[in-house]
Protein backbone atom coordinates (compact mmCIF):
# COMPACT_ATOMS: atom_id res chain seq x y z
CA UNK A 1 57.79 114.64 118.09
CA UNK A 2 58.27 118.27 117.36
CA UNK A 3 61.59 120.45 115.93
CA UNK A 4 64.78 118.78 117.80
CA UNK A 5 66.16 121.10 120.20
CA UNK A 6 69.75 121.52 121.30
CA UNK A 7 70.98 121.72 124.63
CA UNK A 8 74.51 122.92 125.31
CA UNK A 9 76.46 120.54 127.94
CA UNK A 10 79.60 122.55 128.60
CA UNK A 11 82.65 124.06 126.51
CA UNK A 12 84.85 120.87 126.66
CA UNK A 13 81.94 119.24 124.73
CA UNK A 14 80.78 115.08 125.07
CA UNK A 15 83.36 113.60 122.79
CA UNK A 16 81.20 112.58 120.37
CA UNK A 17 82.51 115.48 117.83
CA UNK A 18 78.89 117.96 117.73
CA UNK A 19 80.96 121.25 119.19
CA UNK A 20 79.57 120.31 123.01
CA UNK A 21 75.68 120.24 122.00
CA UNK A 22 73.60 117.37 122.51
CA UNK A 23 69.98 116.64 120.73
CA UNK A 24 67.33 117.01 123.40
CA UNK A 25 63.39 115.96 122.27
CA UNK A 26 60.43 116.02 123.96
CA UNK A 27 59.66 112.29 122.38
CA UNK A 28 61.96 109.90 123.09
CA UNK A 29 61.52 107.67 120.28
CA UNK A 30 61.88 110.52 117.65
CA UNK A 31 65.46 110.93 119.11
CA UNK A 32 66.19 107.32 119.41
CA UNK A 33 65.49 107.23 115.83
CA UNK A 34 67.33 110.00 114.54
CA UNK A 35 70.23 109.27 116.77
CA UNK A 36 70.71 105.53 115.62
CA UNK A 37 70.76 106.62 111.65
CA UNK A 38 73.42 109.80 113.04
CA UNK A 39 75.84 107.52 114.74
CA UNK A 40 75.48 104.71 112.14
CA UNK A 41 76.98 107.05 109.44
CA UNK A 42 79.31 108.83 111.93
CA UNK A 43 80.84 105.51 113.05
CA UNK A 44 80.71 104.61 108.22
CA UNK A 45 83.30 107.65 108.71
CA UNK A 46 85.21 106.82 111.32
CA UNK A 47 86.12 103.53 109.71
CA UNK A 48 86.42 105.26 106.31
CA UNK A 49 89.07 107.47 108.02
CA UNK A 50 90.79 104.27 110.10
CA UNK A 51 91.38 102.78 106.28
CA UNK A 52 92.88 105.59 104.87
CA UNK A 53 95.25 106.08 108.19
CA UNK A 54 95.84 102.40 107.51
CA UNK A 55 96.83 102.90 103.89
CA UNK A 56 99.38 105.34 104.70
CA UNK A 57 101.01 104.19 108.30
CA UNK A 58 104.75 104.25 108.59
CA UNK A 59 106.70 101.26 109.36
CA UNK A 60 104.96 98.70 107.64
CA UNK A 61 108.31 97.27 105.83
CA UNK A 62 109.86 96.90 109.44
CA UNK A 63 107.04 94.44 110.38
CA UNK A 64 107.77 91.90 107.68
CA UNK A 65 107.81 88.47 108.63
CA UNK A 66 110.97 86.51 109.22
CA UNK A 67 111.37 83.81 106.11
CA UNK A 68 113.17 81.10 106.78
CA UNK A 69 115.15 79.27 104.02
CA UNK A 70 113.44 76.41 101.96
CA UNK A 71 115.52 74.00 103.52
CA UNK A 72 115.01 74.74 106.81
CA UNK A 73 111.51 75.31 105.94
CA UNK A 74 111.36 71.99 104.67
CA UNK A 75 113.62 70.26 107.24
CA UNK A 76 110.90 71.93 110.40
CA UNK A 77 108.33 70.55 108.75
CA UNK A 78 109.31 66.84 108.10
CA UNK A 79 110.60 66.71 112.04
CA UNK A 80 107.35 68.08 112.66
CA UNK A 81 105.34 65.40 110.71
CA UNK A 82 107.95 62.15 111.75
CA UNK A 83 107.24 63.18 115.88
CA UNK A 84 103.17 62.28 115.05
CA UNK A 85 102.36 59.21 116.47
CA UNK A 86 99.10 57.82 114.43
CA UNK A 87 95.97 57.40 116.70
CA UNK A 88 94.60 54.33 118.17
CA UNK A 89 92.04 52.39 116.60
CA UNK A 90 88.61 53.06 117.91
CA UNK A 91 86.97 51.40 120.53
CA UNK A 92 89.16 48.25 120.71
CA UNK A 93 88.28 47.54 117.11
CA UNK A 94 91.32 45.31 115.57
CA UNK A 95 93.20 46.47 112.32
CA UNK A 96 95.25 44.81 110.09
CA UNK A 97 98.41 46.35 110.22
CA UNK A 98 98.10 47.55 106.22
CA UNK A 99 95.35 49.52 106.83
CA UNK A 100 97.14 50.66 110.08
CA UNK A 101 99.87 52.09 107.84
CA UNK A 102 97.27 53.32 105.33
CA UNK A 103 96.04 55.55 107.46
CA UNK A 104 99.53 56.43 109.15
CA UNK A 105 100.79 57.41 105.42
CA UNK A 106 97.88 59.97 105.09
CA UNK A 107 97.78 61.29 108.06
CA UNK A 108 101.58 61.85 107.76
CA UNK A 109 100.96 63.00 104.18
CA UNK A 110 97.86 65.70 105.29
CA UNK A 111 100.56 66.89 108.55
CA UNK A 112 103.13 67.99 105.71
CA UNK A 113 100.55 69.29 103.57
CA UNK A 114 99.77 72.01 106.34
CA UNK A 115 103.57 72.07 107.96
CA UNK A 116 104.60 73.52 104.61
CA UNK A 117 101.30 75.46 103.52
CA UNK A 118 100.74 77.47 106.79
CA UNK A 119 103.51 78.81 107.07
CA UNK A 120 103.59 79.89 103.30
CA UNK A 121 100.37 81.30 104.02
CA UNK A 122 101.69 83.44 107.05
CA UNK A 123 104.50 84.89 104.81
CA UNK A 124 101.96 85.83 101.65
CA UNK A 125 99.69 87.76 104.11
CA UNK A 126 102.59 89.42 106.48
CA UNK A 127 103.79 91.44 103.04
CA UNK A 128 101.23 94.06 102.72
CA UNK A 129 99.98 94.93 99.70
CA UNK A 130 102.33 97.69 97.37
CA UNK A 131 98.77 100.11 97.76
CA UNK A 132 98.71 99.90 101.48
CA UNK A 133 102.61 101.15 101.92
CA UNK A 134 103.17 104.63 102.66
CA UNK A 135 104.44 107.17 99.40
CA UNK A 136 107.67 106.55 101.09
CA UNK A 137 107.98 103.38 101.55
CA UNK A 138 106.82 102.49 98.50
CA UNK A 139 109.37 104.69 96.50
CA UNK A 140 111.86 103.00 98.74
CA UNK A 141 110.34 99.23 97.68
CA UNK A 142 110.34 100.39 93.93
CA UNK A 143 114.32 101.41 94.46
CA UNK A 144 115.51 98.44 96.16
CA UNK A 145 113.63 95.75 94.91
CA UNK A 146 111.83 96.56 91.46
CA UNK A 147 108.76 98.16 90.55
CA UNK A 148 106.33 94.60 90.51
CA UNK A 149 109.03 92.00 91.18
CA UNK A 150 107.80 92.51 95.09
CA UNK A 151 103.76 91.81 93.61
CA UNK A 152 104.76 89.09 91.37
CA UNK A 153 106.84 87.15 93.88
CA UNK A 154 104.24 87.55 96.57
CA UNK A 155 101.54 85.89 93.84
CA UNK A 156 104.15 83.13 93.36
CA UNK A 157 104.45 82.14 97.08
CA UNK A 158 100.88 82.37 97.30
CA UNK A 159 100.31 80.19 93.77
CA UNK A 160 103.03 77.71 95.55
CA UNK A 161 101.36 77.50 99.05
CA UNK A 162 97.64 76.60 96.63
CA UNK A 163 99.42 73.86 94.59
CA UNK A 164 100.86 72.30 97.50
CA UNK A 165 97.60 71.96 99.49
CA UNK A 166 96.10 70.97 96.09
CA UNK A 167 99.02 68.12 95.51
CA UNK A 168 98.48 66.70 99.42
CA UNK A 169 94.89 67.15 99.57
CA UNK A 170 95.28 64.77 96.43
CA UNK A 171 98.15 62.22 97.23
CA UNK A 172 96.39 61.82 100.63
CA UNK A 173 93.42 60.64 99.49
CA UNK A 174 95.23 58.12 97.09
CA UNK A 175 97.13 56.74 100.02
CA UNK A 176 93.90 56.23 101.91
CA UNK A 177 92.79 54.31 98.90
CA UNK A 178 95.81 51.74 98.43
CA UNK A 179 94.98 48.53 98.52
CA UNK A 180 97.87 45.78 99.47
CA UNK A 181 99.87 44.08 97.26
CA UNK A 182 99.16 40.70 95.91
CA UNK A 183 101.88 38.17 96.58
């Protein structure tokens, strides 16, 4: 392929931002080419500018999740966990009813793990971040709330949600590995 050569398509342009010119070649893998690389790096920009319109949207504070209270948070989640109804053993194969309660208790215990994680979870990642706030409404967080109370309770909902799927992860798998009592 020789020098690219423009061809003009019209004074409303093609949308694609180049002033209403398009790249005509005589080869057409030369433009292919060139063309692939020029809306690779055009589309790197576009998403470049997306971010930075992201950072400084309006109205993020009036999107904040709802929080419920820790006791009701607590109270939705047991309910939750007491309607689950263990599974059947498999294929007709007969349990003794300690190991049926075994595996009740740790499936109940696993249920409450995630009842009171996810929704933890959910509220640490529905508070944006202080950088992502518009000027505004980040003066307006720093007023009414404190310059890093808002970052330093977010880390210790998040550090609570962690500890709690680190506590049931373990107690589970202890429960799965009682053994009966001796009589």
């Amino acid at each position: 392929g020789g020098p690219a050569v423009f061809a003009e398509r019209g004074p409303e342009g093609d949308g694609a931002g180049n002033g209403g010119f398009e790249e005509a070649s005589s080869s057409g893998d030369a433009r292919a080419g060139s063309e692939d690389g020029f809306e690779e790096t055009q589309e790197q920009e576009q998403q470049q500018r997306r971010r930075a319109a992201y950072a400084f949207e309006t109205g993020k504070l009036q999107d904040l999740p709802q929080v419920a209270p820790h006791g009701e948070h607590l109270r939705s989640a047991l309910r939750r966990v007491n309607k689950l109804r263990p599974p059947k053993s498999p294929s007709g194969k007969k349990q003794s009813q300690h190991k049926r309660d075994i595996s009740a208790c740790a499936i109940r215990l696993d249920a409450l793990t995630k009842e009171l994680a996810v929704p933890l979870g959910k509220y640490v990642k529905g508070f944006p971040p202080v950088a992502r706030l518009h000027p505004f409404e980040r003066a307006l967080l720093h007023l009414t709330v404190g310059g890093d109370k808002y970052e330093r309770l977010l880390s210790r909902v998040n550090d609570l949600r962690k500890k709690v799927l680190e506590q049931g992860k373990a107690n589970a798998g202890r429960a799965s590995k009682c053994r009966p009592l001796k009589r």
